[in-house]
Protein backbone atom coordinates (compact mmCIF):
# COMPACT_ATOMS: atom_id res chain seq x y z
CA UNK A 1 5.31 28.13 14.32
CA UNK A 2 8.89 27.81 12.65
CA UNK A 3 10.54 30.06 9.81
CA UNK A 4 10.56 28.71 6.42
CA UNK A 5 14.02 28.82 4.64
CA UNK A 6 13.45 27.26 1.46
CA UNK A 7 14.86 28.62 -2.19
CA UNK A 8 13.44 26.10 -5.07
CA UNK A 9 15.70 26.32 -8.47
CA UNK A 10 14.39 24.96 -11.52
CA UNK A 11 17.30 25.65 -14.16
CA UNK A 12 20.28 24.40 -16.46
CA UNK A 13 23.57 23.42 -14.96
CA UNK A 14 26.22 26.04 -16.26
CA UNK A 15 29.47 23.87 -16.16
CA UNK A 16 30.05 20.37 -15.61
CA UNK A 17 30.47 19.84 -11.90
CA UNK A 18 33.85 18.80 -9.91
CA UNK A 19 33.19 17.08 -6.38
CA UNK A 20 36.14 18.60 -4.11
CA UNK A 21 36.90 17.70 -0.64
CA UNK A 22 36.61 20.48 2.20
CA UNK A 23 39.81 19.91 4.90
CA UNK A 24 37.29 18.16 7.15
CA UNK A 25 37.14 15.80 4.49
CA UNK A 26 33.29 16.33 3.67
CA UNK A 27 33.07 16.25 -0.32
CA UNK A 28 31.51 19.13 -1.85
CA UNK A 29 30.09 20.75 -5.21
CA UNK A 30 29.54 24.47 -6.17
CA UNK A 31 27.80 24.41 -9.52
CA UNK A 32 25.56 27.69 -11.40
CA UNK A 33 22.74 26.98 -12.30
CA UNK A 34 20.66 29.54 -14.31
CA UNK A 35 17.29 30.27 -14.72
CA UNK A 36 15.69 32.03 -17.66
CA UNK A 37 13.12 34.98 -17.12
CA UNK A 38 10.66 36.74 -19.28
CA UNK A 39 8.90 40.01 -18.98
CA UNK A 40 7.09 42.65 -20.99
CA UNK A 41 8.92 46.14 -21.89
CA UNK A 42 7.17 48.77 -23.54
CA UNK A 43 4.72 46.01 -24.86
CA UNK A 44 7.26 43.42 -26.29
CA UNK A 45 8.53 40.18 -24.20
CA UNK A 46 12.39 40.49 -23.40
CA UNK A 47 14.20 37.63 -21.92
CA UNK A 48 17.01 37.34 -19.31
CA UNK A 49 18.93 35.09 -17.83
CA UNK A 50 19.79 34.72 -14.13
CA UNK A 51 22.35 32.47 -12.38
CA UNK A 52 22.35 30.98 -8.85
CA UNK A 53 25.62 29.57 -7.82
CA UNK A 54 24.36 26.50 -5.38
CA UNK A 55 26.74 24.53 -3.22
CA UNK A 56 25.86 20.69 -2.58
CA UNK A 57 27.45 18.02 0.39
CA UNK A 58 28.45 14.33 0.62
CA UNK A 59 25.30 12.30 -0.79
CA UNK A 60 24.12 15.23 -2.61
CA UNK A 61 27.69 16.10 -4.08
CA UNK A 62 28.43 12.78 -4.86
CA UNK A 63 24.97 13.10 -6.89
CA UNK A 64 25.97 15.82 -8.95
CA UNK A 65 29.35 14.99 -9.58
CA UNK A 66 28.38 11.71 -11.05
CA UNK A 67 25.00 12.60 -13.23
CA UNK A 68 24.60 16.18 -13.68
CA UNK A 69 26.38 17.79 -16.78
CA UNK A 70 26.64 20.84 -18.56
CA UNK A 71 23.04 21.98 -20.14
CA UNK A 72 21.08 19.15 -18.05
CA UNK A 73 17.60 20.91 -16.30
CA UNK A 74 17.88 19.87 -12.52
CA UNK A 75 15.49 20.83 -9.74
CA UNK A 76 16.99 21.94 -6.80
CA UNK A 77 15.70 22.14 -3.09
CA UNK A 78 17.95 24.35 -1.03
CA UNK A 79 18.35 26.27 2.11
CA UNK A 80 20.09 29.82 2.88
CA UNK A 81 22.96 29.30 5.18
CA UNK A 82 24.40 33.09 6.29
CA UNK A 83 28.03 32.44 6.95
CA UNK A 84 30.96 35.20 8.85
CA UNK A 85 34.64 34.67 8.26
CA UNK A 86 37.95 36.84 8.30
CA UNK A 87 39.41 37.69 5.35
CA UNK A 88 43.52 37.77 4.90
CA UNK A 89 43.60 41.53 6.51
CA UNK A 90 41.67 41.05 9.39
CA UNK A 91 38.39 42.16 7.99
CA UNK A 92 35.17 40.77 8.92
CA UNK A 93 32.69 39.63 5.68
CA UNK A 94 29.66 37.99 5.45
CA UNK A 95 27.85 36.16 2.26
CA UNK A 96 24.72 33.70 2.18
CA UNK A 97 25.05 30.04 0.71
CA UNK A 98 22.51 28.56 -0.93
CA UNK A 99 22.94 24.79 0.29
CA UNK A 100 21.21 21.91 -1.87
CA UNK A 101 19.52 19.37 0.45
CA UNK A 102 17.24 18.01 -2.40
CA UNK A 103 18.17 17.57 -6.30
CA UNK A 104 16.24 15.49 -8.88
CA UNK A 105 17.74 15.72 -12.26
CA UNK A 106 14.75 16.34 -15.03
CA UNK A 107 16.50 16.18 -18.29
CA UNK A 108 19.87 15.09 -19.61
CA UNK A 109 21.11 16.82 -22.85
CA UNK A 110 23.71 14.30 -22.75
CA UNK A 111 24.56 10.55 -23.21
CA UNK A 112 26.59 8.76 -20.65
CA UNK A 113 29.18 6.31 -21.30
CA UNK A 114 28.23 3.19 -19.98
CA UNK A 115 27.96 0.97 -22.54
CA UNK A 116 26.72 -0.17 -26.00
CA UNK A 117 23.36 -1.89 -25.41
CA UNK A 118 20.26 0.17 -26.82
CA UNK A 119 19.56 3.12 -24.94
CA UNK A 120 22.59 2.50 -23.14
CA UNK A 121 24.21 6.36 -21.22
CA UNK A 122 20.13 7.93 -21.52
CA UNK A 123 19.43 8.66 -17.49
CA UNK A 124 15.99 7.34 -16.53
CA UNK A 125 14.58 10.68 -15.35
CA UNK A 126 13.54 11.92 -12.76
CA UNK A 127 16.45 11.04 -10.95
CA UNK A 128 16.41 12.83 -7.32
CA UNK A 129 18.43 12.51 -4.14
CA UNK A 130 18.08 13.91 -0.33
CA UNK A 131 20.96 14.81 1.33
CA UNK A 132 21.52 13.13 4.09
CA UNK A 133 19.89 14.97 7.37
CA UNK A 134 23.56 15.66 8.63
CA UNK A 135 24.48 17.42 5.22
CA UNK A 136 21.61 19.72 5.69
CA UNK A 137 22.75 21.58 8.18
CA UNK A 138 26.16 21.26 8.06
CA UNK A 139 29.54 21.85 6.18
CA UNK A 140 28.18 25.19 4.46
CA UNK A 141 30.87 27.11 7.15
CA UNK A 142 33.96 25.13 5.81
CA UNK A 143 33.81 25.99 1.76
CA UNK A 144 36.73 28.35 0.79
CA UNK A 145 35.20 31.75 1.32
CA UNK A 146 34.43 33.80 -1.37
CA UNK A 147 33.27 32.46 -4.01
């Protein structure tokens, strides 16, 4: 049987996100999302919030940079990619990527402008992509390490 690497984000996007190229020329997104959390202490609910900081490719980058926005809810479908790399003084780190292979936008606090005609910039949602089977596995090495 295989392994199962699979981390599954339902949350709010954190910042407006910025698609970047890597020097390989793959385009690329690193966007928070966070997730809220409740739980019971000493009998009363107390909420928290948590934040994932997800990194997308190509198709899926594109995605983001074009119709995600600050405060939209977005499901995410992602993968943990380990990654090694020398810092400036020789030293050897290590850090884990989580690496968006599947998004699908579920609601947009904000309009887009594209236009003036009734109900013109409102995203029909669920939008959703799949990254493209090469971004999957791919590219997570080459993002400007750390974070």
């Amino acid at each position: 049987m295989n392994g199962m690497n699979r981390v599954i984000l339902i949350g709010h996007v954190g910042q407006d996100p910025e698609v970047r190229s890597t020097a390989s020329g793959k385009r690329v997104v690193r966007v928070s999302i966070a997730t809220n959390n409740a739980r019971k202490v000493d009998g009363a609910w107390v909420e928290s919030t948590d934040w994932h900081r997800v990194t997308a490719f190509d198709r899926t980058a594109d995605f983001l940079g074009r119709f995600a926005r600050k405060g939209d809810l977005l499901a995410v479908d992602c993968a943990l990619r380990p990654r090694k790399w020398e810092d400036a003084s020789g030293k050897t780190q290590h850090d884990v990527s989580i690496v968006v292979e599947r998004v699908a936008a579920l609601h947009s606090r904000t309009r887009r402008d594209v236009g003036d005609s009734p109900g013109a910039g409102l995203l029909p949602l669920p939008l959703e992509v799949d990254a493209a089977p090469e971004d999957r596995h791919e590219g997570a090495d080459e993002v400007e390490a750390p974070f």
